[in-house]
PDB file of N, CA and C in Angstrom:
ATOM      1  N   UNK A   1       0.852  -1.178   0.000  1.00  0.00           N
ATOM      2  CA  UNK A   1       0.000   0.000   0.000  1.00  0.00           C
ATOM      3  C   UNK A   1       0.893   1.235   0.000  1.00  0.00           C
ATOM      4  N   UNK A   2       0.812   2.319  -1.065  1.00  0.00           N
ATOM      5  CA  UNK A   2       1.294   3.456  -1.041  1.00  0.00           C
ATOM      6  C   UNK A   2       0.441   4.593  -0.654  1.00  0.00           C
ATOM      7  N   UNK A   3       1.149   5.398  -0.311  1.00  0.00           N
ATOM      8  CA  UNK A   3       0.150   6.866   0.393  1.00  0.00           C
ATOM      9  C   UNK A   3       1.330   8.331   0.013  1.00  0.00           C
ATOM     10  N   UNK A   4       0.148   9.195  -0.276  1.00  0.00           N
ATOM     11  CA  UNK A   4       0.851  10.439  -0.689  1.00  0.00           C
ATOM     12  C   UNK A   4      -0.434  11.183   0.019  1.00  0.00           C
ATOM     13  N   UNK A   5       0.588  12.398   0.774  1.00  0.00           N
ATOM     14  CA  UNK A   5      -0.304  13.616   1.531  1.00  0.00           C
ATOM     15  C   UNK A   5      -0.585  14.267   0.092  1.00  0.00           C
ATOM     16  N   UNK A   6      -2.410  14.262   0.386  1.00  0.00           N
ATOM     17  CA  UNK A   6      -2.677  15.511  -1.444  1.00  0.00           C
ATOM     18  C   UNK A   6      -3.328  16.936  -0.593  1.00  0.00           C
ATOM     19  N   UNK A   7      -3.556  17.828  -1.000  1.00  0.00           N
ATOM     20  CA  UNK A   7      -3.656  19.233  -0.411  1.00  0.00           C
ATOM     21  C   UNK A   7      -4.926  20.020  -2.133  1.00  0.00           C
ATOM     22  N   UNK A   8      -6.088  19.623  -2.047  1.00  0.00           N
ATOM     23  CA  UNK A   8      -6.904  20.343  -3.108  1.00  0.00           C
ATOM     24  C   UNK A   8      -7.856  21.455  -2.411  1.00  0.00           C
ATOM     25  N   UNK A   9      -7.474  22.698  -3.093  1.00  0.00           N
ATOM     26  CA  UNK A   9      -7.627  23.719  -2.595  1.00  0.00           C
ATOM     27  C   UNK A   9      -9.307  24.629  -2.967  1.00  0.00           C
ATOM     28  N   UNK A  10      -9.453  24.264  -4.346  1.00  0.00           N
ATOM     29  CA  UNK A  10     -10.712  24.718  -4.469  1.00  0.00           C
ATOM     30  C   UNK A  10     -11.676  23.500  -5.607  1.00  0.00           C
ATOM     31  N   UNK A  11     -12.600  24.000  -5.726  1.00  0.00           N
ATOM     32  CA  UNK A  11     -13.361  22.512  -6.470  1.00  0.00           C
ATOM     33  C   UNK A  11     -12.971  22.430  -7.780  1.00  0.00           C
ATOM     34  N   UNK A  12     -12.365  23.364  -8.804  1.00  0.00           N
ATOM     35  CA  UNK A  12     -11.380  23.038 -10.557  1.00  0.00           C
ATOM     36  C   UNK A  12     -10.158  21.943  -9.908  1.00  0.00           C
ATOM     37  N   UNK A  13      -9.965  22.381  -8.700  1.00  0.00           N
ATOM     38  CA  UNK A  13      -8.372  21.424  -8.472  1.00  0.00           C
ATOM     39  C   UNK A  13      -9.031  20.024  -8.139  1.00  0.00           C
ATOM     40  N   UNK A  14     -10.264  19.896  -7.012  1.00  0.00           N
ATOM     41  CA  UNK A  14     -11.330  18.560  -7.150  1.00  0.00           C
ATOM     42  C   UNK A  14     -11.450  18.170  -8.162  1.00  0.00           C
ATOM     43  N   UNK A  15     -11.926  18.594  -9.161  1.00  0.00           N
ATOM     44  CA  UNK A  15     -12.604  18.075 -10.301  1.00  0.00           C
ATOM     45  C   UNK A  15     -11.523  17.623 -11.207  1.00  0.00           C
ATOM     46  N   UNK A  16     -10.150  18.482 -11.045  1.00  0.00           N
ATOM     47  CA  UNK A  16      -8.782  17.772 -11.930  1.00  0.00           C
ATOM     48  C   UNK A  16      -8.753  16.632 -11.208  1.00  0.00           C
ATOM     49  N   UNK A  17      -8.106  16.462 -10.277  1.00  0.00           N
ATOM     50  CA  UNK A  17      -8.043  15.685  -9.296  1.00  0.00           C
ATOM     51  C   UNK A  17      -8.935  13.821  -9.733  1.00  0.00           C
ATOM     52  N   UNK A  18      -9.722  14.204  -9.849  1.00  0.00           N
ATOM     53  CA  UNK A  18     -10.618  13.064 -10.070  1.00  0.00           C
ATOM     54  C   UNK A  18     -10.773  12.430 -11.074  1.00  0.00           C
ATOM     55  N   UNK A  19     -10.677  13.387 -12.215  1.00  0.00           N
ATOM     56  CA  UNK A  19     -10.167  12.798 -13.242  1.00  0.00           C
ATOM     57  C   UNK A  19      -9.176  12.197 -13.548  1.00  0.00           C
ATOM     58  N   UNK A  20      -8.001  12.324 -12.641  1.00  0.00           N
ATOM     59  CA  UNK A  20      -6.818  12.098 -13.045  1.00  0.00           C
ATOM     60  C   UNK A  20      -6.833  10.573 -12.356  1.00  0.00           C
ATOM     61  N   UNK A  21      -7.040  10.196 -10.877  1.00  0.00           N
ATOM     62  CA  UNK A  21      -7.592   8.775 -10.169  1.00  0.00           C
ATOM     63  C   UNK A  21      -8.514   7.969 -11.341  1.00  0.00           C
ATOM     64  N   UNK A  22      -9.370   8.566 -12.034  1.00  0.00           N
ATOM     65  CA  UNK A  22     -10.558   8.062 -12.435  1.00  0.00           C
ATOM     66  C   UNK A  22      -9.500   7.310 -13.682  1.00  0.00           C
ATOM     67  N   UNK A  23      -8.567   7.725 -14.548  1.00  0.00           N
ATOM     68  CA  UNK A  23      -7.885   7.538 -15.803  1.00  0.00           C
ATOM     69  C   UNK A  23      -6.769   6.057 -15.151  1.00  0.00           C
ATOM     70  N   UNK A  24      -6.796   5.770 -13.722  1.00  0.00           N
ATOM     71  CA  UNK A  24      -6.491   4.502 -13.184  1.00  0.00           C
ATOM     72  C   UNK A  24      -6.879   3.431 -12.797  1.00  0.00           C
ATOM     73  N   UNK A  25      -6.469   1.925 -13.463  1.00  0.00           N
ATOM     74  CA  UNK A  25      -7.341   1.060 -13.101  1.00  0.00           C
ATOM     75  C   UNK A  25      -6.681  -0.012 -11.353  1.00  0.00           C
ATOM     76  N   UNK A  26      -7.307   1.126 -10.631  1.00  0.00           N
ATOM     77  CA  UNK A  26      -6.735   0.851  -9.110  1.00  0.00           C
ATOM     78  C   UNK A  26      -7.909   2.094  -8.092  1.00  0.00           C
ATOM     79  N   UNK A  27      -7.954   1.138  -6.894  1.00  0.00           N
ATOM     80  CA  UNK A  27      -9.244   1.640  -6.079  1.00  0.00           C
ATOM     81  C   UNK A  27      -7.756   2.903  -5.246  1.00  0.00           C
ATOM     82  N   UNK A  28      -8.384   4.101  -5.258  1.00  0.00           N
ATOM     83  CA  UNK A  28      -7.729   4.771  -4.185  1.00  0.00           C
ATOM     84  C   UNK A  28      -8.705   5.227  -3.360  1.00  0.00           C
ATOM     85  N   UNK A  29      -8.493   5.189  -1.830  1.00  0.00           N
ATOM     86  CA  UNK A  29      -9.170   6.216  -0.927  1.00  0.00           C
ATOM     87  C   UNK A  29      -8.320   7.104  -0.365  1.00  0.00           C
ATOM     88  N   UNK A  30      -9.219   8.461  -0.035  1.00  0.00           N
ATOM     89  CA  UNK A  30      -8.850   9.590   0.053  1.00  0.00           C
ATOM     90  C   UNK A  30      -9.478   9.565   1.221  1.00  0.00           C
ATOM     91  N   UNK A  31      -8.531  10.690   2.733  1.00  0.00           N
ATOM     92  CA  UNK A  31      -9.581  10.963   4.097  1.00  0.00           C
ATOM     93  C   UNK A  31      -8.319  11.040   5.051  1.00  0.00           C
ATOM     94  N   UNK A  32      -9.381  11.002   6.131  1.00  0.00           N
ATOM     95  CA  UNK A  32      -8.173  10.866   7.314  1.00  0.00           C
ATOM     96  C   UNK A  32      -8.778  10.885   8.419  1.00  0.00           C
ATOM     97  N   UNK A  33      -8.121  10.629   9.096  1.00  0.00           N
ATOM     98  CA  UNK A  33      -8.623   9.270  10.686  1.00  0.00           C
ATOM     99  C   UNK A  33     -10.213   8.602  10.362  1.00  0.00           C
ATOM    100  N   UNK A  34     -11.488   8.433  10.786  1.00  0.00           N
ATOM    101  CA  UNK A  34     -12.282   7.368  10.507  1.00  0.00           C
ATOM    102  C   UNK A  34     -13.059   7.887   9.403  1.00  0.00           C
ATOM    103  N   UNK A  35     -12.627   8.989   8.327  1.00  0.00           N
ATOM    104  CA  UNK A  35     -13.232   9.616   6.667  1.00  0.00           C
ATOM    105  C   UNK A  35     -12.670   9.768   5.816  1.00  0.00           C
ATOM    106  N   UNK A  36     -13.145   8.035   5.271  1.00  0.00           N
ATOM    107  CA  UNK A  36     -12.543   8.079   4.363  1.00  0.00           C
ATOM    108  C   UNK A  36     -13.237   7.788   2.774  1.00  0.00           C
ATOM    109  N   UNK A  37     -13.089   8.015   1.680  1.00  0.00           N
ATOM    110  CA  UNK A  37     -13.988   8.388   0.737  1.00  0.00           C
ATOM    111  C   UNK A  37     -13.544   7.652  -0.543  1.00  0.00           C
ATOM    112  N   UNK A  38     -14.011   6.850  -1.396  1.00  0.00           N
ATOM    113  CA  UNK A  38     -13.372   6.606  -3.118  1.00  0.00           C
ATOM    114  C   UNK A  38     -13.048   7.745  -3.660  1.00  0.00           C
ATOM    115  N   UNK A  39     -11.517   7.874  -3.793  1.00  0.00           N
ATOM    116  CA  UNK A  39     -11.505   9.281  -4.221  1.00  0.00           C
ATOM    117  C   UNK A  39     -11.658   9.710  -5.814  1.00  0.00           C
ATOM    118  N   UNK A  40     -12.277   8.801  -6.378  1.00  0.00           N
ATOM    119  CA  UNK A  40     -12.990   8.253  -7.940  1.00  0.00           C
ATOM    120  C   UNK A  40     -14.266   8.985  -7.992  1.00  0.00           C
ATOM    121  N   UNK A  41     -14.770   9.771  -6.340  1.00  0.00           N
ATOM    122  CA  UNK A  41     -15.868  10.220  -6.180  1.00  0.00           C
ATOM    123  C   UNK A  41     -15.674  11.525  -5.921  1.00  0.00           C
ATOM    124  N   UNK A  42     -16.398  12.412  -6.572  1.00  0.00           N
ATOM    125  CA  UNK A  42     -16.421  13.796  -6.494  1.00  0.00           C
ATOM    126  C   UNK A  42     -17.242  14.083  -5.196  1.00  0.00           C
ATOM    127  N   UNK A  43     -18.440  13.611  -5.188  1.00  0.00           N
ATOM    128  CA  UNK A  43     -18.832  13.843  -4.456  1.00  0.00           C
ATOM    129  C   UNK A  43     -18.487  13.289  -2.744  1.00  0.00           C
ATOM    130  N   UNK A  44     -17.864  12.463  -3.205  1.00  0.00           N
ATOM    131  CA  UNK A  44     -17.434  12.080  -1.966  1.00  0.00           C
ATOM    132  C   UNK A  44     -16.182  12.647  -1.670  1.00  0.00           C
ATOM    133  N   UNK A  45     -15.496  13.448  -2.403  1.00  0.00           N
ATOM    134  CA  UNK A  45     -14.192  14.149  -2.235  1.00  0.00           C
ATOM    135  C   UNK A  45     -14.940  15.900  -1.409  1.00  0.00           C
ATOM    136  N   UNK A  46     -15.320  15.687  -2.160  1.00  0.00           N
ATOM    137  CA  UNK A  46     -16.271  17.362  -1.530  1.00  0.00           C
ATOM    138  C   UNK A  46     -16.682  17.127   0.196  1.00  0.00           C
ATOM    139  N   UNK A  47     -16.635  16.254   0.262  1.00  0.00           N
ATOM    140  CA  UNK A  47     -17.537  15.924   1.560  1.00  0.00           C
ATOM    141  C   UNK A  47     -16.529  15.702   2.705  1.00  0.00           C
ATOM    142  N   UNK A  48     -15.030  15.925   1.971  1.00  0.00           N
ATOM    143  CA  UNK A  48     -14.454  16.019   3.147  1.00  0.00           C
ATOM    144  C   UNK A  48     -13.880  17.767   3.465  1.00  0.00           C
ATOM    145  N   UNK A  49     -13.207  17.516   5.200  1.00  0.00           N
ATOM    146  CA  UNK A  49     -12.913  18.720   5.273  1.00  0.00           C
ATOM    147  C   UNK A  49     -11.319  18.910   4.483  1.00  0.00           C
ATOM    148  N   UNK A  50     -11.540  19.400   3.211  1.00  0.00           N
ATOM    149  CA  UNK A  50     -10.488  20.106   2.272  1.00  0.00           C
ATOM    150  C   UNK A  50      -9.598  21.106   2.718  1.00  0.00           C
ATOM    151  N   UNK A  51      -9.795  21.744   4.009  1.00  0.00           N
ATOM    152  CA  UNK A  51      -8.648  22.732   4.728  1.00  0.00           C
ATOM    153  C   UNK A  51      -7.717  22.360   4.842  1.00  0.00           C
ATOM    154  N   UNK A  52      -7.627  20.795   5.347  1.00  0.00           N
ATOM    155  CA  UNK A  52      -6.175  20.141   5.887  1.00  0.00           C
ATOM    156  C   UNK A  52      -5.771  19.133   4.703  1.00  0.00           C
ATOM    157  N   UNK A  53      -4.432  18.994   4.378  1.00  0.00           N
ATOM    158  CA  UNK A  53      -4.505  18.023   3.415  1.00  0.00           C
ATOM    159  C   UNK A  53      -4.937  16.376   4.040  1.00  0.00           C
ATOM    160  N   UNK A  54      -5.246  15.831   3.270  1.00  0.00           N
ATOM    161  CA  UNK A  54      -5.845  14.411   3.291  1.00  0.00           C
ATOM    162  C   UNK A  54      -4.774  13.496   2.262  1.00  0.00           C
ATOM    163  N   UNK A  55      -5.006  12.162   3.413  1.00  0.00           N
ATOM    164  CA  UNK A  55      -4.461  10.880   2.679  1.00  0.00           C
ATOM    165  C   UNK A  55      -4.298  10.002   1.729  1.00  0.00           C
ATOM    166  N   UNK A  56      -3.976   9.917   0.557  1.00  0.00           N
ATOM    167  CA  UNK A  56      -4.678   9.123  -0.837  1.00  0.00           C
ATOM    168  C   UNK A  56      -3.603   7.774  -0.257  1.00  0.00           C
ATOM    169  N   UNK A  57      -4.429   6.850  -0.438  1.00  0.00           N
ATOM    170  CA  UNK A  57      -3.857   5.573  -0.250  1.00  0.00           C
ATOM    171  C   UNK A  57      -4.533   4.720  -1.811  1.00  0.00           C
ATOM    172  N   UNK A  58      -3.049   3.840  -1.978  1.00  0.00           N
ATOM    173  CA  UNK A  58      -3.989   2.970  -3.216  1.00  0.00           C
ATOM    174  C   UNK A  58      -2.993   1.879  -3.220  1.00  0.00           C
ATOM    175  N   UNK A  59      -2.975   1.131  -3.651  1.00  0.00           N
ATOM    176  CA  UNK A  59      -2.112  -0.493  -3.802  1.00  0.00           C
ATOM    177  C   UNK A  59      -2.210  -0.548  -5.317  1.00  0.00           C
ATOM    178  N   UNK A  60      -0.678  -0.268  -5.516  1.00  0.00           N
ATOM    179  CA  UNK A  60      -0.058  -0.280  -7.198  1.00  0.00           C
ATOM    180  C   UNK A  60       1.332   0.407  -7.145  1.00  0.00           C
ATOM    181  N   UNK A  61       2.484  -0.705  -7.986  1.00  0.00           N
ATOM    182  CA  UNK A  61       3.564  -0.384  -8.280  1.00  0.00           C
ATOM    183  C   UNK A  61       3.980   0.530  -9.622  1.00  0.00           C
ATOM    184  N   UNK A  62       2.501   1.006  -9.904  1.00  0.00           N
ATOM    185  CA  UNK A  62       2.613   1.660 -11.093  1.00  0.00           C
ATOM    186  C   UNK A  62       3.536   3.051 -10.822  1.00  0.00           C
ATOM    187  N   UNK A  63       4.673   3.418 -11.346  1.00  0.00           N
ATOM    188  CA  UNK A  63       5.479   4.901 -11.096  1.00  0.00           C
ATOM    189  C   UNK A  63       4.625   6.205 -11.227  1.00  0.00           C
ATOM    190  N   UNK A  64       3.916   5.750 -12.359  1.00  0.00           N
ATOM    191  CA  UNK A  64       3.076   7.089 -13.174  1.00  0.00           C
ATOM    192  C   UNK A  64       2.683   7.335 -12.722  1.00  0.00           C
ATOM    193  N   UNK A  65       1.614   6.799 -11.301  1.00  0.00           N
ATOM    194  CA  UNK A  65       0.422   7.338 -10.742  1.00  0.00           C
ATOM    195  C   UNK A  65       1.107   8.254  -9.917  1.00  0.00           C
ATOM    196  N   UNK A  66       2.058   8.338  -8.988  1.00  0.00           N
ATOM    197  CA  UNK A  66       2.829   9.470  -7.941  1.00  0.00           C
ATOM    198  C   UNK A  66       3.168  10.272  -9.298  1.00  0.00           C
ATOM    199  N   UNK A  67       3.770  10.429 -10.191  1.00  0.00           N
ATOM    200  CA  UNK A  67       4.052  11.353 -11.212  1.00  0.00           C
ATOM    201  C   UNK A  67       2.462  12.278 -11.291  1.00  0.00           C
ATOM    202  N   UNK A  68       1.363  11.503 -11.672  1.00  0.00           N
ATOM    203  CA  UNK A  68       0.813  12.404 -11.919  1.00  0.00           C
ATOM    204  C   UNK A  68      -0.167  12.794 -10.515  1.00  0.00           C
ATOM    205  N   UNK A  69       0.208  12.575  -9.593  1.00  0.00           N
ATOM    206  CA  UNK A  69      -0.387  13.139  -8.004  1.00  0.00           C
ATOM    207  C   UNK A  69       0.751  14.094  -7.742  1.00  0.00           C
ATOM    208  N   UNK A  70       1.273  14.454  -8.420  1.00  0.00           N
ATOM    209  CA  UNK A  70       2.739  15.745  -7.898  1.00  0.00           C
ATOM    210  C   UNK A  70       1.571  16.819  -7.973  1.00  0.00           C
ATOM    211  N   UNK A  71       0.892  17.479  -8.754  1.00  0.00           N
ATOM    212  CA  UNK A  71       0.142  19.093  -8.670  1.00  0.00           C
ATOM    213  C   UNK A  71      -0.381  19.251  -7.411  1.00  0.00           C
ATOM    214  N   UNK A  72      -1.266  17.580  -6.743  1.00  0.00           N
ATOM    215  CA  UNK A  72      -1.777  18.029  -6.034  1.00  0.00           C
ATOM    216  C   UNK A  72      -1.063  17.139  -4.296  1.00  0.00           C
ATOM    217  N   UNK A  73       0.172  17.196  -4.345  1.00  0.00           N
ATOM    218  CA  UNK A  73       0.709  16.522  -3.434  1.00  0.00           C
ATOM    219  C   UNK A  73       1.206  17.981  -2.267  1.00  0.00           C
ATOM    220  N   UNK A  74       0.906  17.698  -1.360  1.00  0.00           N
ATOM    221  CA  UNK A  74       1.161  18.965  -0.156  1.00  0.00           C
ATOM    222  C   UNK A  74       3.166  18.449   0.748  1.00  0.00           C
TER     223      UNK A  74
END
């Protein structure tokens, strides 16, 4: 299991954001301590508190995926 702190600041950076998880074939959740969300879900990304950065966890040795979580990595 890999994890990167992500930091999305207003809902264009959500909505990149999701698209970019969504273009992977691997489950990530997004949250932190007992909220945690498919972060494949907009709406369920919205629903957290976005002030503090939050956890993306996902299981994959793929390189690309941390390449393309750099914009929104805190």
């Amino acid at each position: 299991m890999r994890q990167v702190s992500v930091k999305l600041n207003d809902v264009e950076q959500i909505r990149q954001f999701v698209d970019v998880v969504g273009k992977f074939d691997v489950n990530f959740d997004l949250g932190s301590g007992h909220h945690i969300v498919d972060a494949k879900s907009i709406l369920g990304v919205m629903a957290l508190d976005l002030s503090h950065p939050q956890m993306l966890r996902y299981d994959s040795d793929d390189e690309t995926i941390e390449e393309h979580m750099r914009p929104f990595m805190s």
